[in-house]
N, C-alpha and C. Protein backbone atom coordinates (compact mmCIF):
# COMPACT_ATOMS: atom_id res chain seq x y z
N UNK A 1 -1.23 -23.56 -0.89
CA UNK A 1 -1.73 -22.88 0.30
C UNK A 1 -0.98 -21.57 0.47
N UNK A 2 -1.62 -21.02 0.81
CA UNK A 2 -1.00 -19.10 0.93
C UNK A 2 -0.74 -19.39 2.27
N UNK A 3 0.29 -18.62 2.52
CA UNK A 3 1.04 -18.44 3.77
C UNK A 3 0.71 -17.19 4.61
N UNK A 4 0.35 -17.84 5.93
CA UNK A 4 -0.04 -16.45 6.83
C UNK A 4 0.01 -14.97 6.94
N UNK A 5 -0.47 -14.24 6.81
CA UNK A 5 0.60 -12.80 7.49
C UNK A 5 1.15 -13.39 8.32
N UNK A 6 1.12 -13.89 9.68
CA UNK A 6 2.43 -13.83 10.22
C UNK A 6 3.65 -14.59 9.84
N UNK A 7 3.07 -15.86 9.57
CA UNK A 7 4.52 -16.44 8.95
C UNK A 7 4.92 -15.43 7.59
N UNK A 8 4.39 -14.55 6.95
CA UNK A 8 5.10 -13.91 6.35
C UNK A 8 5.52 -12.53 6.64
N UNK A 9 4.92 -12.25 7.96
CA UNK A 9 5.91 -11.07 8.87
C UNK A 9 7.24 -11.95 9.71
N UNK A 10 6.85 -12.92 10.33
CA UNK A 10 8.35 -13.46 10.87
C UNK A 10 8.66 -13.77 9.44
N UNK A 11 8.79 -14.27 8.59
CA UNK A 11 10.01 -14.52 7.12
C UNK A 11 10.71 -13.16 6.98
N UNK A 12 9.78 -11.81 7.03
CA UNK A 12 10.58 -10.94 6.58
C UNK A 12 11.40 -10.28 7.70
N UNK A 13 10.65 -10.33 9.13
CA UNK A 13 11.85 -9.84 10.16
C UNK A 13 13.13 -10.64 10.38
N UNK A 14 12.67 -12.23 9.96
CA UNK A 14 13.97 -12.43 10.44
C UNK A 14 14.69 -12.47 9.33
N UNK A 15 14.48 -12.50 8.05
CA UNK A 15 15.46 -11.94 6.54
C UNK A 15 16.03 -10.46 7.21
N UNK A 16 15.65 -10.22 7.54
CA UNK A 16 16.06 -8.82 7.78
C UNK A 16 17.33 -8.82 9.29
N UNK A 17 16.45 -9.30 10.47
CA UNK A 17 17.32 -9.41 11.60
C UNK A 17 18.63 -9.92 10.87
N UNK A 18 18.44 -11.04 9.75
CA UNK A 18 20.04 -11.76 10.12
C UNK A 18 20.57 -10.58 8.49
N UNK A 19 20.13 -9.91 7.43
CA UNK A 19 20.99 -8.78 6.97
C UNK A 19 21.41 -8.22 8.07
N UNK A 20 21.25 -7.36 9.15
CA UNK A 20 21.50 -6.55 9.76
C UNK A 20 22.56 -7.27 11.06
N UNK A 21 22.39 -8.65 11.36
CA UNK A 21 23.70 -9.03 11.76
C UNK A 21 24.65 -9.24 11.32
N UNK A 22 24.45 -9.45 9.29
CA UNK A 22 25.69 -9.42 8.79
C UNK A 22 26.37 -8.56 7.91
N UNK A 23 25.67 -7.10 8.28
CA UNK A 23 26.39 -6.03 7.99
C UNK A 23 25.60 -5.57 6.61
N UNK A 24 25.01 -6.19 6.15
CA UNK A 24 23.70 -5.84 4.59
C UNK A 24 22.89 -5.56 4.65
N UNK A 25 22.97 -4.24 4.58
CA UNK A 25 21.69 -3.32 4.19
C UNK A 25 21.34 -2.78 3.25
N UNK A 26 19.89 -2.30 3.34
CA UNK A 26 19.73 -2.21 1.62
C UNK A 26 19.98 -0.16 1.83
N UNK A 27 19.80 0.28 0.47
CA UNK A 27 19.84 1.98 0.80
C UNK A 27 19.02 1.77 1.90
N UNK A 28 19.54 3.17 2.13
CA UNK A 28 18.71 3.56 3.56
C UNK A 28 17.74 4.19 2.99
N UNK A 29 16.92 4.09 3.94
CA UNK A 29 15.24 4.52 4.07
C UNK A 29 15.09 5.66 4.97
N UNK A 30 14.30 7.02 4.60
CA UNK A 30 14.35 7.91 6.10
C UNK A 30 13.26 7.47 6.84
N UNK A 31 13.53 7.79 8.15
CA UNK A 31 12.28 7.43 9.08
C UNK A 31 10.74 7.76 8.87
N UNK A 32 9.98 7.07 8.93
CA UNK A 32 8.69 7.64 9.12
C UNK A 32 8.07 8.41 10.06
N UNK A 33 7.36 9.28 9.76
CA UNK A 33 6.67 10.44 10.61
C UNK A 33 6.23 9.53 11.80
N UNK A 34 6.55 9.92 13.25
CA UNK A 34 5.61 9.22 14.27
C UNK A 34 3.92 8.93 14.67
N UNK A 35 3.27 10.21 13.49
CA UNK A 35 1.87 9.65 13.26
C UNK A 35 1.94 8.35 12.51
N UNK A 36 2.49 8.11 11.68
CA UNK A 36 2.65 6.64 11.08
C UNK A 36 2.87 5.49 11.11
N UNK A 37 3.83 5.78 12.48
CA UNK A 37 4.00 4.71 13.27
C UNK A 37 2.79 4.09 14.30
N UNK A 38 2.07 5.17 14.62
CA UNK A 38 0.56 5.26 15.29
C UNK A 38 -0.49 4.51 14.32
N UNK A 39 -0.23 4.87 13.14
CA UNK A 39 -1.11 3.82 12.01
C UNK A 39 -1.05 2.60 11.91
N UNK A 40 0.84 2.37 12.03
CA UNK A 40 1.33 0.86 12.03
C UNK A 40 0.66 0.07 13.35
N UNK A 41 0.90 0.46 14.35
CA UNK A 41 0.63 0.33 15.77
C UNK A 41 -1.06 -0.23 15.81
N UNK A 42 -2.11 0.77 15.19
CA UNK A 42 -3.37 0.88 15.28
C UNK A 42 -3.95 -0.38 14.59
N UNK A 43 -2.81 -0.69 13.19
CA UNK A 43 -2.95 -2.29 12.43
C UNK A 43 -2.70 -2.94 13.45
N UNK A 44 -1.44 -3.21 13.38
CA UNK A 44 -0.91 -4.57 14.66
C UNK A 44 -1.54 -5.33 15.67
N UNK A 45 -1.74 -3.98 16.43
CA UNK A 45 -2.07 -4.19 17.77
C UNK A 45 -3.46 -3.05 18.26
N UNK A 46 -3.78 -2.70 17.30
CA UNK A 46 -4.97 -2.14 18.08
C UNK A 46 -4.56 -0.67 18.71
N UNK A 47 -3.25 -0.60 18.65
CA UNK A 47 -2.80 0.86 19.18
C UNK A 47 -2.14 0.08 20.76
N UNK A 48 -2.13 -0.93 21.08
CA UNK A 48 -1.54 -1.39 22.56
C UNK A 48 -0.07 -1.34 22.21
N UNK A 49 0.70 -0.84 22.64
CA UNK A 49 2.00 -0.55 22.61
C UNK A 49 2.76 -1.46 23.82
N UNK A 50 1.82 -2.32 25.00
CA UNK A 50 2.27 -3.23 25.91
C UNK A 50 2.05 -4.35 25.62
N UNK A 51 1.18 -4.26 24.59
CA UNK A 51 0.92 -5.74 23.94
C UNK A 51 1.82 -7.00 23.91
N UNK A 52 1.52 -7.66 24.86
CA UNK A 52 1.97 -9.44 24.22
C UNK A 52 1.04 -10.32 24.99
N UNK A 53 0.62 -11.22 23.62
CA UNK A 53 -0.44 -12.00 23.70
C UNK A 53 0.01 -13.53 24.12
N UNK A 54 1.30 -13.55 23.71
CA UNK A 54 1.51 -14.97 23.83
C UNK A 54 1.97 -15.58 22.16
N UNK A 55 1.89 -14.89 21.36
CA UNK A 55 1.93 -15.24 19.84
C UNK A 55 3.26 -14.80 19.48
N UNK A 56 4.32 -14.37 19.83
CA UNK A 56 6.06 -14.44 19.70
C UNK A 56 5.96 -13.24 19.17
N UNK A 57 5.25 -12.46 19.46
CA UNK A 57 5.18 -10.97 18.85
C UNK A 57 4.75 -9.64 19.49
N UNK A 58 5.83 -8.62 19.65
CA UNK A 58 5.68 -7.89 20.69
C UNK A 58 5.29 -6.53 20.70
N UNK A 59 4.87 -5.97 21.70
CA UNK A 59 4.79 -3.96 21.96
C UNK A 59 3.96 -3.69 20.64
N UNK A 60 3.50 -2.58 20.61
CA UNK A 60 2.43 -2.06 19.40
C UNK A 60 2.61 -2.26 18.15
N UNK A 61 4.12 -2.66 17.64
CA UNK A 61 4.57 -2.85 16.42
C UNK A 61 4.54 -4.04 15.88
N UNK A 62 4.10 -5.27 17.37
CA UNK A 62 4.48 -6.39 17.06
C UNK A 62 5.84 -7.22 16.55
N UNK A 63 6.83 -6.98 17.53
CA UNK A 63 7.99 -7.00 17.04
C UNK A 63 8.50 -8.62 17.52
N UNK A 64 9.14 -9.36 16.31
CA UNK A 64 9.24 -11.01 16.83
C UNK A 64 10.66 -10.78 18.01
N UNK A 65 10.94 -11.35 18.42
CA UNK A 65 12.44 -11.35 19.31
C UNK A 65 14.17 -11.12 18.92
N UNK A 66 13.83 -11.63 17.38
CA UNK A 66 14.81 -11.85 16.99
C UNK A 66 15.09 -10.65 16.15
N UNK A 67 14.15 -9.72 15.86
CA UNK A 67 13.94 -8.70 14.78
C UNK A 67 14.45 -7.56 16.09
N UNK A 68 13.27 -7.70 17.45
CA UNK A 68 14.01 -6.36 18.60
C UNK A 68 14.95 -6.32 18.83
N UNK A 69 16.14 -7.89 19.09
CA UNK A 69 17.50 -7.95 18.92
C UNK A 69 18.30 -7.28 18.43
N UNK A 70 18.19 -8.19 17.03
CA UNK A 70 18.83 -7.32 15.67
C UNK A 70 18.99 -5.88 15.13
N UNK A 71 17.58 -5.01 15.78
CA UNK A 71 17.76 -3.85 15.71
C UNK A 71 17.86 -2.68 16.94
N UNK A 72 18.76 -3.57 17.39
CA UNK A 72 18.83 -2.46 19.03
C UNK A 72 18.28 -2.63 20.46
N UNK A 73 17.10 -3.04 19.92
CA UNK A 73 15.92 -2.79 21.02
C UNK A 73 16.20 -3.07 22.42
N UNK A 74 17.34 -4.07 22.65
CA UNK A 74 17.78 -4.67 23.68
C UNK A 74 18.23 -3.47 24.71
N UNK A 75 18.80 -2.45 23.80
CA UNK A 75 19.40 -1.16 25.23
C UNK A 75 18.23 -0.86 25.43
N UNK A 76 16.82 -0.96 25.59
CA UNK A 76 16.04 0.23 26.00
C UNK A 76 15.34 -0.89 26.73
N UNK A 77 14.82 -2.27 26.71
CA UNK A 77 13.97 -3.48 27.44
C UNK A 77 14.42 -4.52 26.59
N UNK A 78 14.10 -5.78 27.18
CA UNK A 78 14.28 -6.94 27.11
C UNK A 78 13.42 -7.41 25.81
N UNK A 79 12.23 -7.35 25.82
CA UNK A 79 11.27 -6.86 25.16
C UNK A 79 10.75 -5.78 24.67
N UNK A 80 10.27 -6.00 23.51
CA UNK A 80 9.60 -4.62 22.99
C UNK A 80 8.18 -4.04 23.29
N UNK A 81 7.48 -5.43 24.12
CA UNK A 81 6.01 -5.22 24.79
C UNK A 81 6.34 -4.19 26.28
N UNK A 82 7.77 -4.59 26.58
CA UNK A 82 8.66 -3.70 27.65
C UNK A 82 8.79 -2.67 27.74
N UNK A 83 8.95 -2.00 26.26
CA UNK A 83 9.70 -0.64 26.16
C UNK A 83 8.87 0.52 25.98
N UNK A 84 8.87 1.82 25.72
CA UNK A 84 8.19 2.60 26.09
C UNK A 84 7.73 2.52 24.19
N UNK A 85 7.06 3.76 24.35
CA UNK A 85 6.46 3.29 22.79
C UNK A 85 7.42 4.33 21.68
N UNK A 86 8.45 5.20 22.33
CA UNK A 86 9.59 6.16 21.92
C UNK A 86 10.65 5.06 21.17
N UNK A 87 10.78 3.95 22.44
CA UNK A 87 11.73 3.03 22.45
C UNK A 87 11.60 2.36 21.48
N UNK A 88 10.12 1.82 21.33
CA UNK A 88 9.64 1.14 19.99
C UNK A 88 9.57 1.28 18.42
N UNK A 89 9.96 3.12 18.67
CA UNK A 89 9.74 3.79 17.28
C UNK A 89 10.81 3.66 16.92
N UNK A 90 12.08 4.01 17.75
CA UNK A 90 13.24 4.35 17.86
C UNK A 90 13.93 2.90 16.89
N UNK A 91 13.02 1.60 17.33
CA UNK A 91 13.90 0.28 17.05
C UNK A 91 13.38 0.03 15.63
N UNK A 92 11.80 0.47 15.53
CA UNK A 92 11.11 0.35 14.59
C UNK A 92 11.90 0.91 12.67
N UNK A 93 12.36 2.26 13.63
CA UNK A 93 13.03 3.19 12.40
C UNK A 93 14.35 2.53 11.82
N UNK A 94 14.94 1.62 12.70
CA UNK A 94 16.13 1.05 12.38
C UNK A 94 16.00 -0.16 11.95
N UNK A 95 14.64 -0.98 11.70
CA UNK A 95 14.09 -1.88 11.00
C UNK A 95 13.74 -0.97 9.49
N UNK A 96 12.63 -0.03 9.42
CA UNK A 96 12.57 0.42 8.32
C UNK A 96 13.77 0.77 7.24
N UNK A 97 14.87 1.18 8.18
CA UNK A 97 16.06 1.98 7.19
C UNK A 97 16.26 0.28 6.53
N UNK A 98 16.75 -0.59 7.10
CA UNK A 98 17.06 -1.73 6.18
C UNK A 98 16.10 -2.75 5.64
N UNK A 99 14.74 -3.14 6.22
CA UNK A 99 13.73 -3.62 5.65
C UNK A 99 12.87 -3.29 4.54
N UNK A 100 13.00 -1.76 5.30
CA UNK A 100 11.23 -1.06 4.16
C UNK A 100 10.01 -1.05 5.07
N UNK A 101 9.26 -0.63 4.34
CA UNK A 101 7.64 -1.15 4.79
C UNK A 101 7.38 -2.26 5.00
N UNK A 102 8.19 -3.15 3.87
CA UNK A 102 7.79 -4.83 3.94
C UNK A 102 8.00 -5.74 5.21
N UNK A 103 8.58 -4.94 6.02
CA UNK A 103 8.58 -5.46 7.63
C UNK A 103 7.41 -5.58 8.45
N UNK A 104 6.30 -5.00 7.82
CA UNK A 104 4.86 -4.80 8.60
C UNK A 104 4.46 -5.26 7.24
N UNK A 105 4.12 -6.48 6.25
CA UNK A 105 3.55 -6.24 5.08
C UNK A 105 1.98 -6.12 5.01
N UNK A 106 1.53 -6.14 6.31
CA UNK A 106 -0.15 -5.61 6.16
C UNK A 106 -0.08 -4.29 6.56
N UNK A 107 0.41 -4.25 7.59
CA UNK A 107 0.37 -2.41 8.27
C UNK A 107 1.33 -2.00 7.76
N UNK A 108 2.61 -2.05 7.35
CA UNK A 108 3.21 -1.35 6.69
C UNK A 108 2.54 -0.06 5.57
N UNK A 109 1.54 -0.17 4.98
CA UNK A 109 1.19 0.64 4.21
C UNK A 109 1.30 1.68 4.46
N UNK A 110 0.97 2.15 5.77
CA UNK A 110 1.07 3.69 6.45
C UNK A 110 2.38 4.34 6.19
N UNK A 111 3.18 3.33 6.14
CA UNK A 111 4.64 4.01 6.21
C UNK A 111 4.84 5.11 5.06
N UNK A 112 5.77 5.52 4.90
CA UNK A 112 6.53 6.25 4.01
C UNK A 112 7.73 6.52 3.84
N UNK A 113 8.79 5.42 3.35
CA UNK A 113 10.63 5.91 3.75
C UNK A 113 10.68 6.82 3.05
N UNK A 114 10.05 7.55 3.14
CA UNK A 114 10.95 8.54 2.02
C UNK A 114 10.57 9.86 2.98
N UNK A 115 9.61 9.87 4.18
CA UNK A 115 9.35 10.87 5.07
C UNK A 115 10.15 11.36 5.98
N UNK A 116 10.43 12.45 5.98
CA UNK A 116 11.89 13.30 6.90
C UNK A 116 11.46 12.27 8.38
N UNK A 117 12.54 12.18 9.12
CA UNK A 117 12.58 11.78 10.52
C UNK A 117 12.07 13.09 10.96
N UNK A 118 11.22 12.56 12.49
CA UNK A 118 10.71 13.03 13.27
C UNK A 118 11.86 13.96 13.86
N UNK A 119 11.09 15.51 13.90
CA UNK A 119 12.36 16.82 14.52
C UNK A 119 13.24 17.47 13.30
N UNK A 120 12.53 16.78 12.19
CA UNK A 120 13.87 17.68 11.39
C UNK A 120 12.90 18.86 10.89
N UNK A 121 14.06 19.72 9.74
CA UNK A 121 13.38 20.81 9.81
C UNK A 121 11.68 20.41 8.75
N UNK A 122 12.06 20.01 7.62
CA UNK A 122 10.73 19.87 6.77
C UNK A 122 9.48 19.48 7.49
N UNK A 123 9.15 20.62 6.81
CA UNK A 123 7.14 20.71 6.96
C UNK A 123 6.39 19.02 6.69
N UNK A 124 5.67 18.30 6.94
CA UNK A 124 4.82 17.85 7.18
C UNK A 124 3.43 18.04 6.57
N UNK A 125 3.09 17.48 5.54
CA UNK A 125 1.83 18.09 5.46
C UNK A 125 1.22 17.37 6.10
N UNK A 126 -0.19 18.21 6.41
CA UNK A 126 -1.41 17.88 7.41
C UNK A 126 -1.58 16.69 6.99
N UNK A 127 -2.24 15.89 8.36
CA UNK A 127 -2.53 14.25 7.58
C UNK A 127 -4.16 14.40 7.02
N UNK A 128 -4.21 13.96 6.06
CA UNK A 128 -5.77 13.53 5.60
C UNK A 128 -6.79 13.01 6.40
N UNK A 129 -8.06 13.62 6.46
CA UNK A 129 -8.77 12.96 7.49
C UNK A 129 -9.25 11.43 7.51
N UNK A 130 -9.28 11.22 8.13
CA UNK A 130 -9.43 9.39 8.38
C UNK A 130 -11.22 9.57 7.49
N UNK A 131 -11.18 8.36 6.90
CA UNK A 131 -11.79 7.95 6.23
C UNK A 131 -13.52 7.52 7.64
N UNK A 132 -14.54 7.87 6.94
CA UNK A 132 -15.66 7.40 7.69
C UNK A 132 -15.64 6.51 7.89
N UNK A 133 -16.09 5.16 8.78
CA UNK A 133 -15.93 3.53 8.91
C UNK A 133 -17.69 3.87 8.44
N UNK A 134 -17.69 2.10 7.45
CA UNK A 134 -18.66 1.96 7.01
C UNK A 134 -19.82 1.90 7.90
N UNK A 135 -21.58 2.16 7.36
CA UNK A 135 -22.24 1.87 8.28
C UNK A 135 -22.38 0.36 9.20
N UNK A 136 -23.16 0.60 9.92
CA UNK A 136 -22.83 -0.51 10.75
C UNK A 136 -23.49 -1.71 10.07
N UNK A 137 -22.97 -2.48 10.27
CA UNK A 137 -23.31 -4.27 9.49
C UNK A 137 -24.88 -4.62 9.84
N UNK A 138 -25.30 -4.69 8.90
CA UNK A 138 -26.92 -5.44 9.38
C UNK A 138 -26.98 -6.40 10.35
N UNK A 139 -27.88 -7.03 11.08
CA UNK A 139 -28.16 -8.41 11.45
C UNK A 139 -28.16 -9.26 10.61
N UNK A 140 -27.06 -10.25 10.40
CA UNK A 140 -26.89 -11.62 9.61
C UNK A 140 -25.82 -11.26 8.92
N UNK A 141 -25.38 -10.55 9.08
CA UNK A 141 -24.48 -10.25 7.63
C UNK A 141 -22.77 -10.68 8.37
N UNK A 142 -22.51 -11.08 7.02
CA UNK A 142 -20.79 -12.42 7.37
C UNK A 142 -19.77 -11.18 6.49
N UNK A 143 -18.58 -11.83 7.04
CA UNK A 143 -17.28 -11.46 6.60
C UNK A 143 -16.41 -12.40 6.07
N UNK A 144 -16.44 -12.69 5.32
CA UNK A 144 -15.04 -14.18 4.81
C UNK A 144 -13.52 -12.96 4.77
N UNK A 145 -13.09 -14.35 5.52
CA UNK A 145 -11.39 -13.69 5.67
C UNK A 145 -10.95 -13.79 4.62
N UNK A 146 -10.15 -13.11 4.11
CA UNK A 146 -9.11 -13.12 3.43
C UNK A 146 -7.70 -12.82 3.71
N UNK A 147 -6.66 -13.03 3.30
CA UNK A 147 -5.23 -12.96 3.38
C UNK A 147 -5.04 -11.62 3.94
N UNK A 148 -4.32 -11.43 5.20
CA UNK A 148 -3.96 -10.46 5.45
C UNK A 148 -5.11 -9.57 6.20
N UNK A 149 -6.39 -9.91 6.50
CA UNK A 149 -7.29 -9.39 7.43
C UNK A 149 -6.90 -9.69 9.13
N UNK A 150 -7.14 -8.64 9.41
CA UNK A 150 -7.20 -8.52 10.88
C UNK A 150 -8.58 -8.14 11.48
N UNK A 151 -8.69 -8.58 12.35
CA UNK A 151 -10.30 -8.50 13.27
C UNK A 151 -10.27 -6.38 13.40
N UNK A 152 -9.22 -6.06 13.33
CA UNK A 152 -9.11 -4.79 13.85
C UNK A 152 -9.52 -3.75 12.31
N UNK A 153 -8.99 -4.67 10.87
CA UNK A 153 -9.35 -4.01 9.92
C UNK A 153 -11.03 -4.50 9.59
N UNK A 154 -10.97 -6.10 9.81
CA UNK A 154 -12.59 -6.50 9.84
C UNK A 154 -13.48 -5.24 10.20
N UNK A 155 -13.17 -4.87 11.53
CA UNK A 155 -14.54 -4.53 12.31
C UNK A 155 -14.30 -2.75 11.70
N UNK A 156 -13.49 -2.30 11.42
CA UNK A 156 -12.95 -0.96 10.56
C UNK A 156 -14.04 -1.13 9.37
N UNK A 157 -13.53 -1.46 8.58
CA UNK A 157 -14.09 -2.01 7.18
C UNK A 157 -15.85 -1.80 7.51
N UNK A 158 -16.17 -2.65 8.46
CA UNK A 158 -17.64 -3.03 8.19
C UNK A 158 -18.25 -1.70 9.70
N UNK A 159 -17.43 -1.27 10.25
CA UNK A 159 -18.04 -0.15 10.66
C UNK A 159 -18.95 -0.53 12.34
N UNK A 160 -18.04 -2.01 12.76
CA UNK A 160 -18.75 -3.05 13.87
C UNK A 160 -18.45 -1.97 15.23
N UNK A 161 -19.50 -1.89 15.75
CA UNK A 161 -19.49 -0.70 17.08
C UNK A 161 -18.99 -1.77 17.84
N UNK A 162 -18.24 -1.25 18.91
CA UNK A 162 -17.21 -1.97 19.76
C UNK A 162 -15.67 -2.99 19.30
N UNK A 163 -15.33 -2.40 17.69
CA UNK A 163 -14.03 -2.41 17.54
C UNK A 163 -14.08 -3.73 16.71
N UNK A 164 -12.61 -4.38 17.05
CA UNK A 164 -12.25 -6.08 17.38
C UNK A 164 -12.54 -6.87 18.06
N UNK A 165 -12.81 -6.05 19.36
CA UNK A 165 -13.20 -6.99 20.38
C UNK A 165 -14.38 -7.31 20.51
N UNK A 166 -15.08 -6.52 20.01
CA UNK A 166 -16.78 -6.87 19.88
C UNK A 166 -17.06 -7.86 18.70
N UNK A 167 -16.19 -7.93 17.72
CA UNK A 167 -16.16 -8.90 16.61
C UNK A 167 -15.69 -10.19 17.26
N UNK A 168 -14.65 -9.96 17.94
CA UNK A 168 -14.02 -11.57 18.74
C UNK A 168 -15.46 -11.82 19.57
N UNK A 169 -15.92 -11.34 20.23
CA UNK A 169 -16.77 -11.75 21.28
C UNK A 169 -17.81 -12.46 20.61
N UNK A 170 -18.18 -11.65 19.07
CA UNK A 170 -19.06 -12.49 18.19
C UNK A 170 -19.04 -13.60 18.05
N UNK A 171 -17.90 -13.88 17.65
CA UNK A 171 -17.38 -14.86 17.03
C UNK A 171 -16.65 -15.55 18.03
N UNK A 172 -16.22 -15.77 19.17
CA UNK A 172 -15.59 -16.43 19.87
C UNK A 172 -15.84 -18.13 19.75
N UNK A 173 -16.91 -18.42 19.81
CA UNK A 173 -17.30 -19.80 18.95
C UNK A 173 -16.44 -20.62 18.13
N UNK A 174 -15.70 -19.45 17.37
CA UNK A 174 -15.16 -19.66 16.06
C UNK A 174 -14.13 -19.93 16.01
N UNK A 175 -13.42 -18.21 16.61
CA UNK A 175 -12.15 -18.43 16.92
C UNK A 175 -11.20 -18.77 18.09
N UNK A 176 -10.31 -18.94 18.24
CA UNK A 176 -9.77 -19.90 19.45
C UNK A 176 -8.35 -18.69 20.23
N UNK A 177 -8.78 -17.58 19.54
CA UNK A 177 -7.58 -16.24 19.64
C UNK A 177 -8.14 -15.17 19.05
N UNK A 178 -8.22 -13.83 19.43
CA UNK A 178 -8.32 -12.78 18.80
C UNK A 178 -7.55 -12.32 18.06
N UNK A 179 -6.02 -13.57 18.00
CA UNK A 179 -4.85 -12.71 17.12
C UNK A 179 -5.04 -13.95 15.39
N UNK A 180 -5.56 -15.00 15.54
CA UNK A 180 -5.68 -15.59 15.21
C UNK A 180 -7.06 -15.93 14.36
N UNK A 181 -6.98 -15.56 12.96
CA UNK A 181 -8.06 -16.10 12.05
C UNK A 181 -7.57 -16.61 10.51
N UNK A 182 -8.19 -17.73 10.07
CA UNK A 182 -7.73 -18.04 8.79
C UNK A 182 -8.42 -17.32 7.66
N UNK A 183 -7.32 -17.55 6.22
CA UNK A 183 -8.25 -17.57 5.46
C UNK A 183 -9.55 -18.21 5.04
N UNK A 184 -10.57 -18.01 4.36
CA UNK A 184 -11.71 -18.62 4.21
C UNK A 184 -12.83 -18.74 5.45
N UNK A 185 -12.23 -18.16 6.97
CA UNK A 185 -13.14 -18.12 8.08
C UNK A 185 -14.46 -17.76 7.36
N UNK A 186 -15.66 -17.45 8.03
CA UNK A 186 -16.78 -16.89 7.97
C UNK A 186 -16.86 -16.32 9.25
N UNK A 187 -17.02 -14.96 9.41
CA UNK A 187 -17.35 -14.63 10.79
C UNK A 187 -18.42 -13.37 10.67
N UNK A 188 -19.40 -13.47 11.63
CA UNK A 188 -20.54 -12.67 11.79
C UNK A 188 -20.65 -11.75 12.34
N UNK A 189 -21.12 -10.55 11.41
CA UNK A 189 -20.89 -9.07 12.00
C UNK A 189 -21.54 -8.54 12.55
């Protein structure tokens, strides 16, 4: 059986939270551009930066408790669904320097450690324009989950007018959480 994205985002935050309580880090990583973090954010959570659902995972980045701990987060809120979304980047960047990307291993992709921190002097190149979302899904037409899908990349992908949430509402029948779908689901677009 393949193991969740999330159980394999909590495996890697908290591999990581407890390096970083015991002083092991890997090279450092430079921060990612704060549009990127907006990408990470837009995976996660839809772009909600107050986000908590109830699923041990917090603020736009989706950050577990033990990971906002470990990397600071505590001076700025209690929580990271708490903190402002500066606060979030701020804790986020100090996860990347010792994690990587592999701290978000679905949204992570956006990242880039190797991108100057936000304010320094290097140029930036322009970001690429976002890709068209496909046309919109016929009547009848299914989606089988696979590993690492989110309702938010689902309804991206297939181009579903009214987001995720118009896909959950589809499908509510089905699913029992909007944060929550397995592999092998079938859900109707």
């Amino acid at each position: 059986m393949r193991m969740s994205t999330s159980l394999l985002r909590r495996a890697f935050l908290t591999a990581g939270a407890t390096a970083a309580a015991l002083g092991v880090t890997a090279l450092p990583a430079s921060a990612a551009a704060p549009n990127d973090w907006d990408a990470v954010a837009q995976c996660e959570s839809s772009g909600n930066w107050a986000i908590n659902t109830g699923n041990g995972y917090y603020g736009g980045l989706q950050f577990s408790q033990s990971t906002w701990e470990g990397f600071g987060g505590l001076q700025y809120a209690a929580r990271a669904d708490l903190a402002t979304k500066a606060q979030q980047i701020a804790t986020a960047e100090r996860t990347l320097d010792v994690q990587g990307p592999g701290a978000w291993p679905t949204c992570g992709t956006a990242l880039d450690p190797s991108a100057p921190e936000a304010g320094t002097a290097a140029a930036a190149p322009a970001p690429a324009p976002a890709p068209a979302p496909a046309p919109a899904a016929a009547s009848g037409a299914t989606h089988t989950v696979v590993a690492g899908d989110t309702l938010g990349k689902i309804a991206a992908q297939h181009g579903v007018a009214g987001g995720w949430q118009a896909l959950y509402e589809k499908n509510s029948g089905v699913l029992s959480s909007p944060h929550v779908i397995m592999p092998g689901q079938v859900l109707a677009l």
